[in-house]
C-alpha atoms as a PDB file:
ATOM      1  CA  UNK A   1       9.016 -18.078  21.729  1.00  0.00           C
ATOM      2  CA  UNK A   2      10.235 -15.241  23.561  1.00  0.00           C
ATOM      3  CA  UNK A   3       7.216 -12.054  23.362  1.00  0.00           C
ATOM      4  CA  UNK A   4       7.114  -8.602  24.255  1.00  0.00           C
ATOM      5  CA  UNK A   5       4.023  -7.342  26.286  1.00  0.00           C
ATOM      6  CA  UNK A   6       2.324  -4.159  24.649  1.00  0.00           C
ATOM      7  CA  UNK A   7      -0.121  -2.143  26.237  1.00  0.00           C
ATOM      8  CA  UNK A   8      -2.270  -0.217  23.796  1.00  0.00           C
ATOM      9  CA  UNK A   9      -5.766   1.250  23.958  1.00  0.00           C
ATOM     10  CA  UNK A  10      -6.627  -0.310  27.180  1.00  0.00           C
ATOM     11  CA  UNK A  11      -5.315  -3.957  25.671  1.00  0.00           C
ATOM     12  CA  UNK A  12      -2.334  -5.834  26.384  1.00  0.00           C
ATOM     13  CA  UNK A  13      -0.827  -7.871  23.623  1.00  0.00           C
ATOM     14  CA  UNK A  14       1.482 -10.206  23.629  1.00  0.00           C
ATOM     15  CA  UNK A  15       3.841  -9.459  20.474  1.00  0.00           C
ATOM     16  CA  UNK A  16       5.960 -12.170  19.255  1.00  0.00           C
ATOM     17  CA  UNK A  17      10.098 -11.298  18.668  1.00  0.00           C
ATOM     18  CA  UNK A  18      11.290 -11.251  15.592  1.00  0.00           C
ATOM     19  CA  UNK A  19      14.970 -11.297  13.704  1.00  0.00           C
ATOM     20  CA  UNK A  20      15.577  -8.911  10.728  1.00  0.00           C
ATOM     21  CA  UNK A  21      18.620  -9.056  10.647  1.00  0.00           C
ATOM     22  CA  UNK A  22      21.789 -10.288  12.486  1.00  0.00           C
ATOM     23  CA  UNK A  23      21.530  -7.501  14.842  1.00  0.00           C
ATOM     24  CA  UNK A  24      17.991  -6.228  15.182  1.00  0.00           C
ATOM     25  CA  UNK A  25      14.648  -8.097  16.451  1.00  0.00           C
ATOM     26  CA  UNK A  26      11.483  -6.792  16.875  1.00  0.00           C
ATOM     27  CA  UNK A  27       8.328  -7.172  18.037  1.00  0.00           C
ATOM     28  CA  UNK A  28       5.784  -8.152  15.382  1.00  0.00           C
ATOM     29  CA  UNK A  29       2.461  -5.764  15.706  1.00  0.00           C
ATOM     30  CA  UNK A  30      -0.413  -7.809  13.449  1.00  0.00           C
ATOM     31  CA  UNK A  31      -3.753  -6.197  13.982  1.00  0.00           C
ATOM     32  CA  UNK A  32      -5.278  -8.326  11.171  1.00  0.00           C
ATOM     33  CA  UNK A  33      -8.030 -10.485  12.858  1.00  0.00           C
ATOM     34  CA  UNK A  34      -7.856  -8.873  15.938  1.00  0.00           C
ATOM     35  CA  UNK A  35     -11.088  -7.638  15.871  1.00  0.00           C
ATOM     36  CA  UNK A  36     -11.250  -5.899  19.871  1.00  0.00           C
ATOM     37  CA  UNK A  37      -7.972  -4.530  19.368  1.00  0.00           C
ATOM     38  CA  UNK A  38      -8.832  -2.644  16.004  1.00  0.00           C
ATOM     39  CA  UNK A  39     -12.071  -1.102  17.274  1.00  0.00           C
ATOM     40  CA  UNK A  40     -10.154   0.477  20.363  1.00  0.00           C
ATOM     41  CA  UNK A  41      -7.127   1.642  18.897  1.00  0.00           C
ATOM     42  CA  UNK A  42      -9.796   3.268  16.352  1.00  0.00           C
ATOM     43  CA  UNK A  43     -11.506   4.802  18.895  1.00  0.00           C
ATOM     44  CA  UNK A  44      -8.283   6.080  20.819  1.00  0.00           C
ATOM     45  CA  UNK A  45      -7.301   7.936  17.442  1.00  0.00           C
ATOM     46  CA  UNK A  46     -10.369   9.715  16.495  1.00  0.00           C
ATOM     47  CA  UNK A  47     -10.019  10.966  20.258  1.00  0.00           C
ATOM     48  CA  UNK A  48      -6.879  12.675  19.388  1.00  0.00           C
ATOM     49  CA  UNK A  49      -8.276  12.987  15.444  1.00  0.00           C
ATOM     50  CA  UNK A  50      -7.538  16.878  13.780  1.00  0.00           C
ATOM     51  CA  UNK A  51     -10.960  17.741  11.827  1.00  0.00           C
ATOM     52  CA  UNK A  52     -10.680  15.808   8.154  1.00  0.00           C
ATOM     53  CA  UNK A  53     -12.538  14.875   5.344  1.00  0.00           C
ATOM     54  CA  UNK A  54     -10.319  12.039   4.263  1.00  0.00           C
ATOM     55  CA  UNK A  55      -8.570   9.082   5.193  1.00  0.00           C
ATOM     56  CA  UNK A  56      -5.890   7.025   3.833  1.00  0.00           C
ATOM     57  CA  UNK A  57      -3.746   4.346   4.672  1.00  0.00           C
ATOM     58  CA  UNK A  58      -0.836   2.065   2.595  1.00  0.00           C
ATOM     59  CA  UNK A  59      -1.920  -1.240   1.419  1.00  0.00           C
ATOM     60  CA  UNK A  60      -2.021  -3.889   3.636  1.00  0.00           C
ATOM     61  CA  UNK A  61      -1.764  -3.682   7.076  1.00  0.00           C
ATOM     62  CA  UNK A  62      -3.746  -0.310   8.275  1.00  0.00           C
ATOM     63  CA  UNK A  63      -6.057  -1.368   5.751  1.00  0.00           C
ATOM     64  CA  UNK A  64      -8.732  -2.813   9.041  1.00  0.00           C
ATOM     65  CA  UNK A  65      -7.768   1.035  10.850  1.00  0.00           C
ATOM     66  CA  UNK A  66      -8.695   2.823   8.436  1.00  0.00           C
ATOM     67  CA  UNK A  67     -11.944   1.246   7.832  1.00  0.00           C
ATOM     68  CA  UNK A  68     -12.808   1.011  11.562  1.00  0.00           C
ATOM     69  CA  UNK A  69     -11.800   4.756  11.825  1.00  0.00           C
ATOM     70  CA  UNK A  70     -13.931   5.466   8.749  1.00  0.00           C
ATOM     71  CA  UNK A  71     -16.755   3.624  10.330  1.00  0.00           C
ATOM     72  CA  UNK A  72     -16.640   5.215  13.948  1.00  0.00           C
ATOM     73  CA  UNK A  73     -16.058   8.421  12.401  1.00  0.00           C
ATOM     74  CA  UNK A  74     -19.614   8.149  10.210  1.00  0.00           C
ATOM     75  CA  UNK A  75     -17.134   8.754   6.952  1.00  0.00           C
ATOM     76  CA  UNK A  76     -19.482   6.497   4.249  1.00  0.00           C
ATOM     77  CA  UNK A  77     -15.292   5.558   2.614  1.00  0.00           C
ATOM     78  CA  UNK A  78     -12.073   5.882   3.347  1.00  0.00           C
ATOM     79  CA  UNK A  79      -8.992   5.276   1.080  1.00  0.00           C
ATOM     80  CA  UNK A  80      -6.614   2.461   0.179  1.00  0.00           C
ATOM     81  CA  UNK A  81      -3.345   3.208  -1.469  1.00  0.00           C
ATOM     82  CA  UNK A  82      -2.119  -0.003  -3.224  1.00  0.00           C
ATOM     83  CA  UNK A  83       1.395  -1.482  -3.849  1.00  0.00           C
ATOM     84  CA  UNK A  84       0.463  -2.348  -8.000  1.00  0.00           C
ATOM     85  CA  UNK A  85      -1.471  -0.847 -10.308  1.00  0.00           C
ATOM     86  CA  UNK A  86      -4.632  -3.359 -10.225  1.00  0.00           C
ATOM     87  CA  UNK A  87      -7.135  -3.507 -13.578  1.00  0.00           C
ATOM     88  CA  UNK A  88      -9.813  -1.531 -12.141  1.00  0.00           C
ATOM     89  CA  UNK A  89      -7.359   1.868 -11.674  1.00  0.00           C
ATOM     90  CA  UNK A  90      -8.276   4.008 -14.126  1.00  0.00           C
ATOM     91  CA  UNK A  91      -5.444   6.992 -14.831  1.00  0.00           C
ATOM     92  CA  UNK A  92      -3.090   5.738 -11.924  1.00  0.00           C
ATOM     93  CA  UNK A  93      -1.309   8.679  -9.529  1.00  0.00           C
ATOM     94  CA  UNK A  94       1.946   7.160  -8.548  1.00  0.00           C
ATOM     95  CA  UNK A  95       4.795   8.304  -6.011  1.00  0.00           C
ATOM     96  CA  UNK A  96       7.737   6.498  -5.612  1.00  0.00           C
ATOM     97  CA  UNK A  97       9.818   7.765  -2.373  1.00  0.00           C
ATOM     98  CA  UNK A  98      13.497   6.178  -1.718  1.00  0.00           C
ATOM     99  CA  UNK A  99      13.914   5.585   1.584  1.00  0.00           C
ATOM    100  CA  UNK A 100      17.300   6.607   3.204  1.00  0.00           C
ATOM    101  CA  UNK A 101      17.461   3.800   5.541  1.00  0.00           C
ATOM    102  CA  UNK A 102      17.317   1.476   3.025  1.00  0.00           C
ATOM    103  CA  UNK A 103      18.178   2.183  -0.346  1.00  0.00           C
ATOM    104  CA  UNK A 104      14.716   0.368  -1.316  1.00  0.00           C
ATOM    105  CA  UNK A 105      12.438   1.950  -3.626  1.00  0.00           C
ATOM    106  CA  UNK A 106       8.480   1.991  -2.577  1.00  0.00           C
ATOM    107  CA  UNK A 107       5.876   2.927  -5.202  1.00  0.00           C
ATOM    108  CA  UNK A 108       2.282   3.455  -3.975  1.00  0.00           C
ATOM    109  CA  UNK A 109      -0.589   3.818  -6.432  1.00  0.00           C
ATOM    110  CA  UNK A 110      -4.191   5.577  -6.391  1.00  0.00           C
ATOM    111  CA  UNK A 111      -7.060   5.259  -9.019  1.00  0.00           C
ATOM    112  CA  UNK A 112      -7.651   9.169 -10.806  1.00  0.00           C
ATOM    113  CA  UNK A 113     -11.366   9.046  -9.056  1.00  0.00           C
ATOM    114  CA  UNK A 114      -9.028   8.325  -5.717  1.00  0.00           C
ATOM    115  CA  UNK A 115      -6.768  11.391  -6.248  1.00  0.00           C
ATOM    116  CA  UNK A 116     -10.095  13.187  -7.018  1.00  0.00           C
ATOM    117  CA  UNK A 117     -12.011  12.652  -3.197  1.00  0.00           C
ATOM    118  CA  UNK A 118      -8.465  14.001  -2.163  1.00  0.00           C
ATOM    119  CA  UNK A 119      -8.110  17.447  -4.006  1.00  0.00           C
ATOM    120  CA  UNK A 120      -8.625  20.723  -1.899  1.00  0.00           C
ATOM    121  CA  UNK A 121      -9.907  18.087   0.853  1.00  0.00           C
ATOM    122  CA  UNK A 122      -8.283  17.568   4.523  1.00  0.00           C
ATOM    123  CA  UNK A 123      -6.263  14.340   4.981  1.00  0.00           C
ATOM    124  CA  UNK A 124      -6.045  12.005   7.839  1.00  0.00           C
ATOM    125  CA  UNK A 125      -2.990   9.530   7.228  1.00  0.00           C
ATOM    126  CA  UNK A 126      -3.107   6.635   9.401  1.00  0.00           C
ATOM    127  CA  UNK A 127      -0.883   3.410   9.829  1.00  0.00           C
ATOM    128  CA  UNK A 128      -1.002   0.669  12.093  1.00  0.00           C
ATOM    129  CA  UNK A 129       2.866   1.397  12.795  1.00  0.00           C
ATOM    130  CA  UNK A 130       5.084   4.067  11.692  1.00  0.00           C
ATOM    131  CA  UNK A 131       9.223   3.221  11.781  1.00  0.00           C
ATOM    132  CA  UNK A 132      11.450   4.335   8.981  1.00  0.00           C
ATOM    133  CA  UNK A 133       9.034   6.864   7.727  1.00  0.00           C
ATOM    134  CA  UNK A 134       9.124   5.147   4.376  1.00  0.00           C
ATOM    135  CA  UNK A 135       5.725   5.213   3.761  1.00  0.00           C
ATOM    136  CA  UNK A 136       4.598   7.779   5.440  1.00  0.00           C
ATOM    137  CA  UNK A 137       6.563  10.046   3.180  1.00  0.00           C
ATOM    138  CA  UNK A 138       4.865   8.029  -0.127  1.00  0.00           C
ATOM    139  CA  UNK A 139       1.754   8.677   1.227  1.00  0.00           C
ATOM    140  CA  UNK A 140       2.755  12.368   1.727  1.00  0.00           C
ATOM    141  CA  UNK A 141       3.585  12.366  -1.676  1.00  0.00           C
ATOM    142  CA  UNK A 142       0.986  10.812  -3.034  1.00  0.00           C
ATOM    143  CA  UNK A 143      -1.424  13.156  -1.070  1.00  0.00           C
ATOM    144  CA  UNK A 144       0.234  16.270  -2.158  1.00  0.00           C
ATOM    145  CA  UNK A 145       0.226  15.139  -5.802  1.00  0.00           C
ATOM    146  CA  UNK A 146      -2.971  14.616  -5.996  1.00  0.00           C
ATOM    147  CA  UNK A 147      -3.664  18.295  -4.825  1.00  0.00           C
ATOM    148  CA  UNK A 148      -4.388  17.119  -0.860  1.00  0.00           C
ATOM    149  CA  UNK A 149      -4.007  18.879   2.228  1.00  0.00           C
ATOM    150  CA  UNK A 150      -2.237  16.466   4.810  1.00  0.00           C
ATOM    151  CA  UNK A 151      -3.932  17.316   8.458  1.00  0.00           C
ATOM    152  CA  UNK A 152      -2.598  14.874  10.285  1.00  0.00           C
ATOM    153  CA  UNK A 153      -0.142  11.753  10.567  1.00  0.00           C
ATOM    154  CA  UNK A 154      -1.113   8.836  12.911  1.00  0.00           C
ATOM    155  CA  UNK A 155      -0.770   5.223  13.751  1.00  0.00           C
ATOM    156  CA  UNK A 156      -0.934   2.991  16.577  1.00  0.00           C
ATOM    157  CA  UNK A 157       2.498   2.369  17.341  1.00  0.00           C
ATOM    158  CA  UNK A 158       6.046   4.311  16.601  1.00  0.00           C
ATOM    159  CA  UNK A 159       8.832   1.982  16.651  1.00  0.00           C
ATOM    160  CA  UNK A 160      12.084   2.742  17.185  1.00  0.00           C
ATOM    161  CA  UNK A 161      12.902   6.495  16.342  1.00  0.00           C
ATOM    162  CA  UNK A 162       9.727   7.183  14.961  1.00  0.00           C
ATOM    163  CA  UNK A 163       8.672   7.490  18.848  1.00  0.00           C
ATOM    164  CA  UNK A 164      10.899  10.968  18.680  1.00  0.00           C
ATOM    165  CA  UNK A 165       8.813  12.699  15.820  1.00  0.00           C
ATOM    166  CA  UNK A 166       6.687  15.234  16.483  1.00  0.00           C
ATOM    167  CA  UNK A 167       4.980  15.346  13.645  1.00  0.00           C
ATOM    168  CA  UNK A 168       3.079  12.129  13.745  1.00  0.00           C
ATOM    169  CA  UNK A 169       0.281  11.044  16.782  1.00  0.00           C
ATOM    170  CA  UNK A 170       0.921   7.625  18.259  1.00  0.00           C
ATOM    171  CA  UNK A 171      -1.005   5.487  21.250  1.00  0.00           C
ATOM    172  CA  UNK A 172       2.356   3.677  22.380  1.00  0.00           C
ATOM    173  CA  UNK A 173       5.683   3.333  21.524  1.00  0.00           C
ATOM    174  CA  UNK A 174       7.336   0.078  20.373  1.00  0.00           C
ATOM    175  CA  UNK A 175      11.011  -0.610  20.879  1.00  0.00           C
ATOM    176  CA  UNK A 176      13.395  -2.180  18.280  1.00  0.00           C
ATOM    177  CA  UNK A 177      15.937  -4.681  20.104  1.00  0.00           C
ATOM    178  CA  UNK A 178      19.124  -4.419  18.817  1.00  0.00           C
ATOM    179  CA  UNK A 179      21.713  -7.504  19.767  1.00  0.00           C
ATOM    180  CA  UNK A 180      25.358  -7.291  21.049  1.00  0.00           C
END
């Protein structure tokens, strides 16, 4: 299997090539289980961290960021937005952003008491990587609807043109190969 070596918080991973489509491969960033990994790419972001009293992250993957962030950071929760309403939510706030890249429709969901920790409050957005923007603009939404103040936009990787922004914070850069 052919790999792409990332180096990233003082760690080198070896990232497994992917096809999505006919054209375009790239490399598949899974921080899920990688315990050392996690805990320094955590620690490299609250380095570069604005002041906050929030965070938040998209169900699934920054899901282990955001609660080793929390956790460095001596924040007692962080939050979680989800990709269905589950039982539990109470009052759901929902965004649903359209992505111009892909004509796909993403709808993120928060519990009321959720949207509540968020109002008048500083928000930290983070990802494990950020590439269309898709969900980082739900999130945006979803922050700003539930009366948030978005201070800041990281993640550990920017793939593709997402490396250009200057409005997000990013340890490395990840490239998207695109086939002849």
């Amino acid at each position: 299997m052919e790999t792409y070596s990332l180096e990233v918080a003082g760690l080198v991973r070896e990232l497994p090539i992917c096809a999505v489509s006919n054209t375009v491969d790239i490399a598949a960033f899974i921080m899920f289980g990688d315990v050392e990994l996690t805990v320094n790419c955590a620690r490299h972001l609250l380095e570069r961290a604005p002041e906050h009293d929030v965070i938040i992250t998209a169900e699934a993957k920054g899901i282990p960021l955001a609660y080793e962030m929390a956790r460095q950071n001596n924040e007692n929760g962080y939050l979680i937005a989800r990709k269905g309403v589950k039982v539990y939510m109470h009052n759901p706030v929902s965004v649903s952003v359209k992505s111009i890249t892909t004509a796909k429709v993403q709808t993120l969901y928060i519990d009321e008491n959720d949207a509540g920790q968020m109002r008048d409050r500083r928000v930290l957005i983070v990802d494990d990587v950020i590439s269309t923007g898709e969900s980082l603009n739900a999130l945006e939404a979803l922050v700003s609807k539930a009366g948030g103040n978005v201070v800041g936009r990281m993640a550990v990787l920017a793939e593709g043109d997402a490396q250009k922004r200057d409005d997000i914070t990013f340890l490395a850069p990840l490239p998207i190969f695109v086939k002849n």
